[in-house]
PDB file of N, CA and C in Angstrom:
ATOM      1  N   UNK A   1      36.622  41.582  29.901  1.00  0.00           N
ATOM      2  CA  UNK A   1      36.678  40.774  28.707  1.00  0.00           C
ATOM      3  C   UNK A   1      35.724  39.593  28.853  1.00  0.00           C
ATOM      4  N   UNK A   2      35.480  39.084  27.273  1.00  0.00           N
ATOM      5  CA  UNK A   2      34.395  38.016  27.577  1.00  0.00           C
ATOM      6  C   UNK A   2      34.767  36.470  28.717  1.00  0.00           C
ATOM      7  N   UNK A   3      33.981  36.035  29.395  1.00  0.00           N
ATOM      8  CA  UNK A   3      34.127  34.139  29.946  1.00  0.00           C
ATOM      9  C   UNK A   3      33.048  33.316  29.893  1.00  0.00           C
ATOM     10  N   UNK A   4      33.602  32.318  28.885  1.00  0.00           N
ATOM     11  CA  UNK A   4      32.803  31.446  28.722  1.00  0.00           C
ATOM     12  C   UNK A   4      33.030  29.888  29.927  1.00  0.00           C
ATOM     13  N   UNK A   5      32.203  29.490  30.546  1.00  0.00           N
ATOM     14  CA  UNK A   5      32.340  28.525  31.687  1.00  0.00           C
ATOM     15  C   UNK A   5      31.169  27.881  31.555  1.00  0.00           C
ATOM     16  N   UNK A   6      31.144  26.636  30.316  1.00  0.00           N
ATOM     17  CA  UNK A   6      30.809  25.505  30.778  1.00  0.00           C
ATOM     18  C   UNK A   6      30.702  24.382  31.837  1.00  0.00           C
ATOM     19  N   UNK A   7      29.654  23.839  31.377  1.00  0.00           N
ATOM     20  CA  UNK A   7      29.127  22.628  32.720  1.00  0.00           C
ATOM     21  C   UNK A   7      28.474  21.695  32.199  1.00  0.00           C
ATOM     22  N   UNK A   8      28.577  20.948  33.729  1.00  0.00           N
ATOM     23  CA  UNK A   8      27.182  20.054  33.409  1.00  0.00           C
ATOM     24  C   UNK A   8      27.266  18.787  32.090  1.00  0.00           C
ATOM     25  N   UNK A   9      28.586  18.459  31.907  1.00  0.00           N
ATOM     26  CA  UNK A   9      28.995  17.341  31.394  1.00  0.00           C
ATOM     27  C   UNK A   9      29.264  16.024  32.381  1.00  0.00           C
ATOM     28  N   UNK A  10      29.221  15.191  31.529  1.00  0.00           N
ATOM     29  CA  UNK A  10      29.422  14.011  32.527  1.00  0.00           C
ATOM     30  C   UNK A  10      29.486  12.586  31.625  1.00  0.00           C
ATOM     31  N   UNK A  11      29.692  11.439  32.574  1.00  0.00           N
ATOM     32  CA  UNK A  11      29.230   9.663  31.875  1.00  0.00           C
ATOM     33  C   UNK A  11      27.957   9.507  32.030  1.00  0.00           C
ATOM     34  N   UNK A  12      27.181   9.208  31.191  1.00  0.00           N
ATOM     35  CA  UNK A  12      25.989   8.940  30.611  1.00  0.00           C
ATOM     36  C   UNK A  12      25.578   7.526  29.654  1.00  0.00           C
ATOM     37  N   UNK A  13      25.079   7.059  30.437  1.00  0.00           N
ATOM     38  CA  UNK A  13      24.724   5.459  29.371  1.00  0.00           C
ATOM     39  C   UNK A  13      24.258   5.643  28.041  1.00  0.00           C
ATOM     40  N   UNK A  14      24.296   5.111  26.785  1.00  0.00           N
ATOM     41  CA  UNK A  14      23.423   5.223  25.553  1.00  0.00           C
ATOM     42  C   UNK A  14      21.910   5.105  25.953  1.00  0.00           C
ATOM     43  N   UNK A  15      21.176   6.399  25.191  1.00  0.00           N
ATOM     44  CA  UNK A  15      19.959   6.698  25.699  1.00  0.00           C
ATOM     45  C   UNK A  15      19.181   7.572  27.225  1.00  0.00           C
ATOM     46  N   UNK A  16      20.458   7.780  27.402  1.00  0.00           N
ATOM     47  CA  UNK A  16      20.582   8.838  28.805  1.00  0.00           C
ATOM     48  C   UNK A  16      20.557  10.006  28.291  1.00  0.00           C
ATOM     49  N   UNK A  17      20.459  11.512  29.221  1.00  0.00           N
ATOM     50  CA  UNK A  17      19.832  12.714  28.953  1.00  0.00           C
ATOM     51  C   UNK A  17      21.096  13.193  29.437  1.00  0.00           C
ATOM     52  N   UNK A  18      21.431  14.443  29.229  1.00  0.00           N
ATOM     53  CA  UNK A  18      22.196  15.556  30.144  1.00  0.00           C
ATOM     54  C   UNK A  18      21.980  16.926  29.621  1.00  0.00           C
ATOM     55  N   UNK A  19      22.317  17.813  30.742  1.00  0.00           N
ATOM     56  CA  UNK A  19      22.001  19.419  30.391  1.00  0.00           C
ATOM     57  C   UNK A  19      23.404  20.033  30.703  1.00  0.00           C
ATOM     58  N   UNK A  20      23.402  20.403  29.343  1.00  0.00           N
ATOM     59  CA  UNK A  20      24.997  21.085  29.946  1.00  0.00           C
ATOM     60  C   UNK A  20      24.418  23.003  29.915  1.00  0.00           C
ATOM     61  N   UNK A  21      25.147  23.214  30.198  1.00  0.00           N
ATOM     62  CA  UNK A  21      25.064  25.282  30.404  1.00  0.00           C
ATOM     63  C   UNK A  21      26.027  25.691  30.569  1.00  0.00           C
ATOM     64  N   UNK A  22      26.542  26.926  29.842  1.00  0.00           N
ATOM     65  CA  UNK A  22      27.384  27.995  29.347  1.00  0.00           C
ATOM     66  C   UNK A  22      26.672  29.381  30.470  1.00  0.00           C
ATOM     67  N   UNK A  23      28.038  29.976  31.436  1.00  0.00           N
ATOM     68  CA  UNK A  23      27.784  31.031  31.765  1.00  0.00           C
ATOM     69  C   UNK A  23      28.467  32.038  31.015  1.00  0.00           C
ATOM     70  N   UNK A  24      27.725  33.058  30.198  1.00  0.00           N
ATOM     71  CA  UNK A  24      28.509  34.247  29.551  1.00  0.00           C
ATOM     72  C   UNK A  24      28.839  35.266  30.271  1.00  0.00           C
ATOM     73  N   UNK A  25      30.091  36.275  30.687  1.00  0.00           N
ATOM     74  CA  UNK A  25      29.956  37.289  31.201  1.00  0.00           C
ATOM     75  C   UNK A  25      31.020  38.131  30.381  1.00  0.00           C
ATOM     76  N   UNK A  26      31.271  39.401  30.724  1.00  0.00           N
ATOM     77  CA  UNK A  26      31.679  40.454  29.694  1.00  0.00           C
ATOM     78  C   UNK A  26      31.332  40.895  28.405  1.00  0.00           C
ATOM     79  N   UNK A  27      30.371  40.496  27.975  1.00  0.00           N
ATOM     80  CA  UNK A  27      29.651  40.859  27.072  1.00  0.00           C
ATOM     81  C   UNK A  27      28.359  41.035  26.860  1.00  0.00           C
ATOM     82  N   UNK A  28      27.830  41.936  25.832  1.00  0.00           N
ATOM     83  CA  UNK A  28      25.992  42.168  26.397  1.00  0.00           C
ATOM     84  C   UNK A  28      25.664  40.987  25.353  1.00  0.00           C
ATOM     85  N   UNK A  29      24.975  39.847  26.211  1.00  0.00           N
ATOM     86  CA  UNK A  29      24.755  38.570  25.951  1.00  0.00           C
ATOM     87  C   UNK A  29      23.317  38.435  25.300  1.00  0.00           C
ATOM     88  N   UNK A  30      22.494  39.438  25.651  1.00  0.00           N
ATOM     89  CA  UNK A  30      21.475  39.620  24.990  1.00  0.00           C
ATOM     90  C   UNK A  30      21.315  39.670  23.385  1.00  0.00           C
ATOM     91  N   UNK A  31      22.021  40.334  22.778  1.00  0.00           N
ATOM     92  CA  UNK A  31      22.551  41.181  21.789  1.00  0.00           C
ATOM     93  C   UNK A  31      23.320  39.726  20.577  1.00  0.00           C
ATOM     94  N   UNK A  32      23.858  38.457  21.211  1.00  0.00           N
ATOM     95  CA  UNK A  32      24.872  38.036  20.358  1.00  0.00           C
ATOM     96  C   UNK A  32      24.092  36.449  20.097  1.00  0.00           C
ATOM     97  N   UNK A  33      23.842  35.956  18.976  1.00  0.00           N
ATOM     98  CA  UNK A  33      23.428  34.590  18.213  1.00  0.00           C
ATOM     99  C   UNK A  33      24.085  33.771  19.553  1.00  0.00           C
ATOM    100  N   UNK A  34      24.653  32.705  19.687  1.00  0.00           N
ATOM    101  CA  UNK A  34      25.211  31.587  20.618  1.00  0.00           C
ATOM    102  C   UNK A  34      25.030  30.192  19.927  1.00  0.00           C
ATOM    103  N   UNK A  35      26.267  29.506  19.899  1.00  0.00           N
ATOM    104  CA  UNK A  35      25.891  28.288  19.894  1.00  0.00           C
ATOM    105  C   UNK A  35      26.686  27.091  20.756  1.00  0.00           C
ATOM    106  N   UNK A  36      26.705  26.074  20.524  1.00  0.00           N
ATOM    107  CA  UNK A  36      27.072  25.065  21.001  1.00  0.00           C
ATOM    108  C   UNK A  36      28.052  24.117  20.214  1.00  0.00           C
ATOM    109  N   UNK A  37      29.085  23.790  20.894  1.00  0.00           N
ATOM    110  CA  UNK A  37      29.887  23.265  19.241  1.00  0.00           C
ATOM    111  C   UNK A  37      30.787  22.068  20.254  1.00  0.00           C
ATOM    112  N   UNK A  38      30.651  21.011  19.419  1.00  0.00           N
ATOM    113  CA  UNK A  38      31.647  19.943  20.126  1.00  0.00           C
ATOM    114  C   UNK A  38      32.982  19.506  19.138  1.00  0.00           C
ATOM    115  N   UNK A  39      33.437  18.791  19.820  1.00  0.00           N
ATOM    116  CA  UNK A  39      35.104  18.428  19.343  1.00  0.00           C
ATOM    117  C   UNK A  39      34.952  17.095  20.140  1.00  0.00           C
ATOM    118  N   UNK A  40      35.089  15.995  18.930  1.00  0.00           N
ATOM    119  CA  UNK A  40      36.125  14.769  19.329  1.00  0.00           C
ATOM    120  C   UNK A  40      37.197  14.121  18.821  1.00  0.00           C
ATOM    121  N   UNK A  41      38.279  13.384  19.623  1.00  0.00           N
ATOM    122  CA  UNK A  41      39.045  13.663  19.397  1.00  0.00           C
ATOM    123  C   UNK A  41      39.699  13.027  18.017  1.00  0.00           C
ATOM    124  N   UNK A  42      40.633  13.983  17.562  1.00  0.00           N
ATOM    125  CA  UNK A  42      41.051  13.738  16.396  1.00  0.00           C
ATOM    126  C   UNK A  42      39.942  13.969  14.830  1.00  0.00           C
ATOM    127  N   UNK A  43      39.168  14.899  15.456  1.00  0.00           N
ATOM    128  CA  UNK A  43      37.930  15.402  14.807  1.00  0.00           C
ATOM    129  C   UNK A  43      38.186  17.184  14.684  1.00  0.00           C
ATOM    130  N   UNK A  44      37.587  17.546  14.070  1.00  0.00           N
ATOM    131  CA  UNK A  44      37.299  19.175  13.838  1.00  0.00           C
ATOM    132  C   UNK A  44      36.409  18.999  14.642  1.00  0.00           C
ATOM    133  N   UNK A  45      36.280  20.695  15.085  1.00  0.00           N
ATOM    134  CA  UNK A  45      34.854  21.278  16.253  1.00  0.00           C
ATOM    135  C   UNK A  45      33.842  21.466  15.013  1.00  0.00           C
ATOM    136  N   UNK A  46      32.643  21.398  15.171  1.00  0.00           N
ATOM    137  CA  UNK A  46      31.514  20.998  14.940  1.00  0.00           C
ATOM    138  C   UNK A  46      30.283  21.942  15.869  1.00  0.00           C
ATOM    139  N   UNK A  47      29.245  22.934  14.622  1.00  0.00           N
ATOM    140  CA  UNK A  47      28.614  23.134  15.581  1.00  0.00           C
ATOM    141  C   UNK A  47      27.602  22.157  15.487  1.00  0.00           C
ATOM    142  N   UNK A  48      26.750  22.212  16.842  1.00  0.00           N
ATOM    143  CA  UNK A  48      25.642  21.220  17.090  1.00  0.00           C
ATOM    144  C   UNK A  48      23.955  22.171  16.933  1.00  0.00           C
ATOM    145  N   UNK A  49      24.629  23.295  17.657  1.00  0.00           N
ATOM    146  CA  UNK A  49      23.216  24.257  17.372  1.00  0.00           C
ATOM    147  C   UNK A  49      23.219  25.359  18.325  1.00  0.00           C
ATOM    148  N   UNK A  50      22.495  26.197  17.386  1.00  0.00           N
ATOM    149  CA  UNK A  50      22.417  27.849  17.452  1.00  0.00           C
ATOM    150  C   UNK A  50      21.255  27.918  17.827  1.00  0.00           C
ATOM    151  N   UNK A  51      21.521  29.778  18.529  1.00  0.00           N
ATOM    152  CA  UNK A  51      20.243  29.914  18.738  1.00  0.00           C
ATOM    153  C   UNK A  51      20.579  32.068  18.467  1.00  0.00           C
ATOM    154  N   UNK A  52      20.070  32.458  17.834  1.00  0.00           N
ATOM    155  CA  UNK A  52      20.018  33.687  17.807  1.00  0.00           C
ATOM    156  C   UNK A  52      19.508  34.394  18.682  1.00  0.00           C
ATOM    157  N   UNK A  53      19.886  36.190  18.837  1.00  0.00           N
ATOM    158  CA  UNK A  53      19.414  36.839  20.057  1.00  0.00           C
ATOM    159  C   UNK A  53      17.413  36.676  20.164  1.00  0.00           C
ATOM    160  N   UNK A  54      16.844  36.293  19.063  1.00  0.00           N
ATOM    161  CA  UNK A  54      15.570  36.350  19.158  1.00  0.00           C
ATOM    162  C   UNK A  54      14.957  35.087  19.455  1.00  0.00           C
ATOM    163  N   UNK A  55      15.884  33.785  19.946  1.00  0.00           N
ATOM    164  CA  UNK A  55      15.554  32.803  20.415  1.00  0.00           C
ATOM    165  C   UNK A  55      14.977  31.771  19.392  1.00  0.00           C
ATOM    166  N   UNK A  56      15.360  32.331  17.909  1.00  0.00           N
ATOM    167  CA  UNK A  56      15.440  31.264  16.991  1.00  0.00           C
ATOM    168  C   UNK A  56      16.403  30.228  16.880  1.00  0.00           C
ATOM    169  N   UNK A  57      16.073  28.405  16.459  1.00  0.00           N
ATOM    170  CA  UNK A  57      17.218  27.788  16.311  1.00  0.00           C
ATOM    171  C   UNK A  57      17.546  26.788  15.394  1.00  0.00           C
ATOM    172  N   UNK A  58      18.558  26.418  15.132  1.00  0.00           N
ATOM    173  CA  UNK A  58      19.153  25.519  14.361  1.00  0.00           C
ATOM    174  C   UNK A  58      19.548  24.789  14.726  1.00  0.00           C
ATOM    175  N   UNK A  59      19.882  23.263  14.058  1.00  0.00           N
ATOM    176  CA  UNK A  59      20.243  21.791  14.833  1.00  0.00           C
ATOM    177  C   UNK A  59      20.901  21.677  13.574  1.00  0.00           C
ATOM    178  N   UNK A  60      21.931  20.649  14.026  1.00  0.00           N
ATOM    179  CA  UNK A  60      22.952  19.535  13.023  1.00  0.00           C
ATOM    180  C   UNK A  60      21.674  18.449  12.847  1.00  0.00           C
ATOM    181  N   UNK A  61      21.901  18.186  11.917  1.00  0.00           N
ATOM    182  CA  UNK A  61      21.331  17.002  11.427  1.00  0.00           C
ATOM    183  C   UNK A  61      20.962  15.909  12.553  1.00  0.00           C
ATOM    184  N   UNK A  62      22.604  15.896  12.695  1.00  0.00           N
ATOM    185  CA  UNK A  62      22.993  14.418  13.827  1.00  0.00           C
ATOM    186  C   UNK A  62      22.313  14.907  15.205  1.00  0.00           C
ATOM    187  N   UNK A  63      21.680  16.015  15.411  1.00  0.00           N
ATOM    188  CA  UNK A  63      21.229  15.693  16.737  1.00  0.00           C
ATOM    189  C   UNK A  63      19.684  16.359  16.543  1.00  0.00           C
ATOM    190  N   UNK A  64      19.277  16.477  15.766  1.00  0.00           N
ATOM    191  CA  UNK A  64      18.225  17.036  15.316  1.00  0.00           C
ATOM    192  C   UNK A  64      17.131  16.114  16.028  1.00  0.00           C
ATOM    193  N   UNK A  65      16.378  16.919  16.953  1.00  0.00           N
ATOM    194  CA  UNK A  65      15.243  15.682  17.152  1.00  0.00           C
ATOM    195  C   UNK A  65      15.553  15.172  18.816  1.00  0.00           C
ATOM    196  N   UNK A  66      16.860  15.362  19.166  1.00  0.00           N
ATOM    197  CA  UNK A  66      17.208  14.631  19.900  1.00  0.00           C
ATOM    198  C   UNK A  66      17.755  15.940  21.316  1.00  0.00           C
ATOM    199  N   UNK A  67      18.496  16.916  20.261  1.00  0.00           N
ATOM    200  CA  UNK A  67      18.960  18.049  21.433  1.00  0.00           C
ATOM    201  C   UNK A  67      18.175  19.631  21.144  1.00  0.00           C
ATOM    202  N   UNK A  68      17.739  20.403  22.104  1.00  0.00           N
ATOM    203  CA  UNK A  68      17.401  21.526  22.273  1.00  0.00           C
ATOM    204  C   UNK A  68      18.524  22.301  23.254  1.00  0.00           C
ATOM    205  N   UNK A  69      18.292  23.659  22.255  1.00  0.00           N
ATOM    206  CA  UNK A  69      19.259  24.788  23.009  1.00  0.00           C
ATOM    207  C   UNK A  69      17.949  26.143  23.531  1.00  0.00           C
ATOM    208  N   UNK A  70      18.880  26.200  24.350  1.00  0.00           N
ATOM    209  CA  UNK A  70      18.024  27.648  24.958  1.00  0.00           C
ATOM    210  C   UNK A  70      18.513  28.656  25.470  1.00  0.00           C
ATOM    211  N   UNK A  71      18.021  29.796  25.837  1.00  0.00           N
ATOM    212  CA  UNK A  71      18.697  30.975  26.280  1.00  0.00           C
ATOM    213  C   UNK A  71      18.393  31.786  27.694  1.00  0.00           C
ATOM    214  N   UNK A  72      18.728  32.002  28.191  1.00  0.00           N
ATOM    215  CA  UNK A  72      18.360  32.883  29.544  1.00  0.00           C
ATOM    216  C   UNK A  72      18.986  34.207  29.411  1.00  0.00           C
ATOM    217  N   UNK A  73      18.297  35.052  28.350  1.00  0.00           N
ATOM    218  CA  UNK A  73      19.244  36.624  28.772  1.00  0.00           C
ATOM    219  C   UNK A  73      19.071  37.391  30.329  1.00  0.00           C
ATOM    220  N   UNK A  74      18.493  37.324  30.843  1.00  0.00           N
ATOM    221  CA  UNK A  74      18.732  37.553  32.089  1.00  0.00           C
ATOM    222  C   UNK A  74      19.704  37.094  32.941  1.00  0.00           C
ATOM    223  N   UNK A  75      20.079  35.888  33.190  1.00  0.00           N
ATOM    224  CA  UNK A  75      20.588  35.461  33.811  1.00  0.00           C
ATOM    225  C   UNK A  75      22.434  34.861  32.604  1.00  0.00           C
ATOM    226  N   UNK A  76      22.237  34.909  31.414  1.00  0.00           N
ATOM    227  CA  UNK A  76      23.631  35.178  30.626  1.00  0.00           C
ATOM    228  C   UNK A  76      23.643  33.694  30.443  1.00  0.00           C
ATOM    229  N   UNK A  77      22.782  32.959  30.541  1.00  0.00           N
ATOM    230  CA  UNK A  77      23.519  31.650  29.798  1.00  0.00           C
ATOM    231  C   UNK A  77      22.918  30.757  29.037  1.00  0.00           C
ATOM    232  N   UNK A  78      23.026  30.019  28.222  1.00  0.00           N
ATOM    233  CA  UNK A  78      22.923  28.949  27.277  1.00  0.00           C
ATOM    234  C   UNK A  78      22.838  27.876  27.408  1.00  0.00           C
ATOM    235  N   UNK A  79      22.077  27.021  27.548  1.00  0.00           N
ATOM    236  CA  UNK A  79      21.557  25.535  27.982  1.00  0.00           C
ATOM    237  C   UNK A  79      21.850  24.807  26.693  1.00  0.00           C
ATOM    238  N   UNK A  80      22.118  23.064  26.517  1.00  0.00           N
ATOM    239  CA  UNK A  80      21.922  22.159  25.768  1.00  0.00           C
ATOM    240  C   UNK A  80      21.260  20.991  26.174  1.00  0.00           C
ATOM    241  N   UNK A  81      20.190  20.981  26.012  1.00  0.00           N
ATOM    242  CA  UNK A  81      19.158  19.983  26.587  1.00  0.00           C
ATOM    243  C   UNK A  81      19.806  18.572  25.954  1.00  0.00           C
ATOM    244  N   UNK A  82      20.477  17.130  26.565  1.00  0.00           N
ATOM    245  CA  UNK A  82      20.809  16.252  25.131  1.00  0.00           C
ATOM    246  C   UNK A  82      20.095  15.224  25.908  1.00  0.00           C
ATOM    247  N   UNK A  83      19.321  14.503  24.790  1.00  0.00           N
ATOM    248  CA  UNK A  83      18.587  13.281  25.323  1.00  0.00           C
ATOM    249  C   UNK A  83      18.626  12.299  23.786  1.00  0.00           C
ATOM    250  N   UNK A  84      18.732  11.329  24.446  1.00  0.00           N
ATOM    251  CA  UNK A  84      18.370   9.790  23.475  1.00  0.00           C
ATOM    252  C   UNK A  84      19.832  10.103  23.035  1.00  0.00           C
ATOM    253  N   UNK A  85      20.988  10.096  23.990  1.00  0.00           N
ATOM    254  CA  UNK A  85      22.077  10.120  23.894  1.00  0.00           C
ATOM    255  C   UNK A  85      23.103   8.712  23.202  1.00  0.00           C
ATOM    256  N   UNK A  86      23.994   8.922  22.070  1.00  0.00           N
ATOM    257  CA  UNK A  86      24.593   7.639  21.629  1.00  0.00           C
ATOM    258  C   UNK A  86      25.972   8.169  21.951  1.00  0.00           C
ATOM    259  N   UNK A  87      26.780   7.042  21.384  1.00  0.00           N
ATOM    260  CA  UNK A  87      28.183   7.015  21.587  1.00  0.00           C
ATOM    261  C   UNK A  87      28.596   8.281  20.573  1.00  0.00           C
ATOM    262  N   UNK A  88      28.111   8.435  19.592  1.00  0.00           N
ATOM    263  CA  UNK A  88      29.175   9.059  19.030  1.00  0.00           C
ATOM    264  C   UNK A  88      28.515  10.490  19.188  1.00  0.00           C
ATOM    265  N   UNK A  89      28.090  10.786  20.271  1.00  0.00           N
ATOM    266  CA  UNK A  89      27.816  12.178  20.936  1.00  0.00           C
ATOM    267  C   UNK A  89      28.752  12.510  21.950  1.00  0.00           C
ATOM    268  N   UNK A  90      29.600  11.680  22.201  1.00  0.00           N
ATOM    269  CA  UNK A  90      30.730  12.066  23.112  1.00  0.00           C
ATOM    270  C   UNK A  90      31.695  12.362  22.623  1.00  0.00           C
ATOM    271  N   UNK A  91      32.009  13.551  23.195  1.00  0.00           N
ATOM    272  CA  UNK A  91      32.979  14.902  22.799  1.00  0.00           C
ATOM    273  C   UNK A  91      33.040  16.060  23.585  1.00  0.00           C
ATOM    274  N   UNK A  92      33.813  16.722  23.716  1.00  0.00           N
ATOM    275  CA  UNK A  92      34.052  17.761  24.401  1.00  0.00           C
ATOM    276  C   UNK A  92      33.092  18.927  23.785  1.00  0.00           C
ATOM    277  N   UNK A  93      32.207  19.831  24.748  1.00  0.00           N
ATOM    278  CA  UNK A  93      30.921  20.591  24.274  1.00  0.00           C
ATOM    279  C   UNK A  93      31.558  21.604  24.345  1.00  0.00           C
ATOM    280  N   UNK A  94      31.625  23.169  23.886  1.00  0.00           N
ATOM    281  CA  UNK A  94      31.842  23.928  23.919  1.00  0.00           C
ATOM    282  C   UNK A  94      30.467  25.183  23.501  1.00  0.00           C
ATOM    283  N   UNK A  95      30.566  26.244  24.154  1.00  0.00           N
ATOM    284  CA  UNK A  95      29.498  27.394  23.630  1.00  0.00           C
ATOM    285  C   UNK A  95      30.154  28.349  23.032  1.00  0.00           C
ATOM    286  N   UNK A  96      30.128  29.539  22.313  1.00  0.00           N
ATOM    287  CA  UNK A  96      30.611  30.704  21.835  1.00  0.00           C
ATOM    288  C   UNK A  96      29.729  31.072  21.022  1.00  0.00           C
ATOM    289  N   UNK A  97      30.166  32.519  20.691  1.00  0.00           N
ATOM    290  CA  UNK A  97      29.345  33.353  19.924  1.00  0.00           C
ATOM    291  C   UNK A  97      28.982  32.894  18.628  1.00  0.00           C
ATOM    292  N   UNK A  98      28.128  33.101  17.734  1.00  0.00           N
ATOM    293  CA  UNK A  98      27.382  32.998  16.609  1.00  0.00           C
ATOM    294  C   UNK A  98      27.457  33.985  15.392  1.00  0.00           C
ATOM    295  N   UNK A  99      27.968  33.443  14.353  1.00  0.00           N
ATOM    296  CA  UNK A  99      28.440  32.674  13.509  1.00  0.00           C
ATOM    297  C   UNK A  99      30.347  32.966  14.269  1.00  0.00           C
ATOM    298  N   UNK A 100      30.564  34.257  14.595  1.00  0.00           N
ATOM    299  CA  UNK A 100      32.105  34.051  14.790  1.00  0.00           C
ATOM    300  C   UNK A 100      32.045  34.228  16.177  1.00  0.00           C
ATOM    301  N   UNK A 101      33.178  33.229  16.213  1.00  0.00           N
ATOM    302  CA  UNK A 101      33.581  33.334  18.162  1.00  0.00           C
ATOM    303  C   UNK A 101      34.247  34.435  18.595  1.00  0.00           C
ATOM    304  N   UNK A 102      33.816  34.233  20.165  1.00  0.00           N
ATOM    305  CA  UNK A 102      34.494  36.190  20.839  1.00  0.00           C
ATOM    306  C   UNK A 102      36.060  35.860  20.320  1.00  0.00           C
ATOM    307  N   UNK A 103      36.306  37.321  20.421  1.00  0.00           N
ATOM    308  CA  UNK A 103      37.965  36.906  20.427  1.00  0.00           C
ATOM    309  C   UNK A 103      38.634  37.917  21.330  1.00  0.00           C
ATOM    310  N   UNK A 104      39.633  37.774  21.650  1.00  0.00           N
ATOM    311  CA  UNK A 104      40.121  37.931  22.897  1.00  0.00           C
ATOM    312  C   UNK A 104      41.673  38.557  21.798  1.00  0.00           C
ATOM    313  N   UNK A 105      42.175  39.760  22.655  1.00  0.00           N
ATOM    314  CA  UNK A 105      43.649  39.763  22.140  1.00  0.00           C
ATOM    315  C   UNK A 105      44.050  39.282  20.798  1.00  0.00           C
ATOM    316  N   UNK A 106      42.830  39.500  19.586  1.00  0.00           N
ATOM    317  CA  UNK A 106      42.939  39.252  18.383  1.00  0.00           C
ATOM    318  C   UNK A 106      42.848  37.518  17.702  1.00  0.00           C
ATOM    319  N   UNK A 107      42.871  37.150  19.243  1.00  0.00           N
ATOM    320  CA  UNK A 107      42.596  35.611  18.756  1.00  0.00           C
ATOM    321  C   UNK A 107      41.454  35.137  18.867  1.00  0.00           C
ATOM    322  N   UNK A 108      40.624  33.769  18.320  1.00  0.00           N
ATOM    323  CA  UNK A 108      39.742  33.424  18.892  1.00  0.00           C
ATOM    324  C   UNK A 108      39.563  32.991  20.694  1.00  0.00           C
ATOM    325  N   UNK A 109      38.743  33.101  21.192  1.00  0.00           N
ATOM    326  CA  UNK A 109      38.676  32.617  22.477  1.00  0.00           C
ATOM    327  C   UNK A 109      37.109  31.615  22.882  1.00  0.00           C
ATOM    328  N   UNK A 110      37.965  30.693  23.726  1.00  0.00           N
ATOM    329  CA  UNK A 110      37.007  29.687  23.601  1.00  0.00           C
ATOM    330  C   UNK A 110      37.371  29.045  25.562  1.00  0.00           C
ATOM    331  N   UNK A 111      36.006  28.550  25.905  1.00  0.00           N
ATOM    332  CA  UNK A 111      36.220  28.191  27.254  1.00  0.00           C
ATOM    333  C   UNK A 111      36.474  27.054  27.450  1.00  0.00           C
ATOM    334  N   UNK A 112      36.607  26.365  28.918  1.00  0.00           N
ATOM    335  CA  UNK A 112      37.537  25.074  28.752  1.00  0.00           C
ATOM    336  C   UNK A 112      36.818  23.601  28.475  1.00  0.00           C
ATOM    337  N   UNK A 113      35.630  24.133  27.549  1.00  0.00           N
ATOM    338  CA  UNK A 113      34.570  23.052  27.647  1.00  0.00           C
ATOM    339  C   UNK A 113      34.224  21.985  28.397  1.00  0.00           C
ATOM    340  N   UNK A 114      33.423  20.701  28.344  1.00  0.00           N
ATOM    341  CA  UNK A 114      32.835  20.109  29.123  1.00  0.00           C
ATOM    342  C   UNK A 114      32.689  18.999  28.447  1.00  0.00           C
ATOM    343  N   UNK A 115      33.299  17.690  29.082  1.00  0.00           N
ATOM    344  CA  UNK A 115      33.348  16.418  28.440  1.00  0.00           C
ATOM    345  C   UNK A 115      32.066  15.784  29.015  1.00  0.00           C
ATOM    346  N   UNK A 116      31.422  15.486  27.277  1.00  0.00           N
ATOM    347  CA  UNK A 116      30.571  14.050  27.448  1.00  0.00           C
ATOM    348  C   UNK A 116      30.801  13.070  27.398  1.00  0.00           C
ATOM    349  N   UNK A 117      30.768  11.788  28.110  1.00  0.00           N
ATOM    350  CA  UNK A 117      31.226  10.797  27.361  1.00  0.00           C
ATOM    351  C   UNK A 117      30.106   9.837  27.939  1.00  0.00           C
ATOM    352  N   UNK A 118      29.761   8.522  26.310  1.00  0.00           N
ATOM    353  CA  UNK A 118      28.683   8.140  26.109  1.00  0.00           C
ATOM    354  C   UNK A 118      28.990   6.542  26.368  1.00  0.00           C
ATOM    355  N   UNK A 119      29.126   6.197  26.999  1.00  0.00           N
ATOM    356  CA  UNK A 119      29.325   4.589  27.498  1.00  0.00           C
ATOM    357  C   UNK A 119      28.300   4.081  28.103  1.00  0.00           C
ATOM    358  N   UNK A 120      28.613   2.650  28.123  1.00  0.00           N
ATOM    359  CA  UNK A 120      27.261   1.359  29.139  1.00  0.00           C
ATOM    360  C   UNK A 120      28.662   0.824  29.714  1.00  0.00           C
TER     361      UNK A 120
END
């Protein structure tokens, strides 16, 4: 079955960089859109940006300019490049499939994401 295992979150000053990455396994990863989606709290999840199996992509507005996604089908995982980082980019990151998430046992399934948080 599919696992999604985020990383590569952390504390980061305003205007600081981080790379987070999604390892995919159980599924042919080649084959499926991906994106990146955060949650803060007391907020709905939110995607931030896609990237389709042909390595096309899309950005939110709010980070447009600022974050790049990428893909490694070889190696199964999904990068979020984030730089010129502010406060209200801190949130818990999450990756999953594109436009609908894997689902598992009829439910959605989602991995245990990766907290940013944006302080000085």
């Amino acid at each position: 079955q599919v696992q999604l295992v985020e990383s590569g979150g952390g504390l980061v000053q305003p205007g600081g960089s981080l790379r987070l990455s999604c390892a995919v396994s159980g599924t042919i990863f080649s084959l499926n859109a991906m994106g990146w989606y955060r949650q803060a709290p007391g907020k709905q999840r939110e995607l931030v940006a896609r990237i389709t199996s042909g390595g096309s992509t899309n950005y939110a507005d709010s980070v447009k300019g600022r974050f790049t996604i990428s893909r490694d089908n070889a190696k199964n995982t999904v990068d979020l490049q984030m730089n010129s980082l502010k406060p209200e980019d801190m949130a818990a990151y999450y990756c999953n499939r594109q436009p609908l998430p894997f689902r598992i046992q009829g439910r959605d399934y989602w991995g245990q994401g990766t907290q940013v948080t944006v302080s000085s």
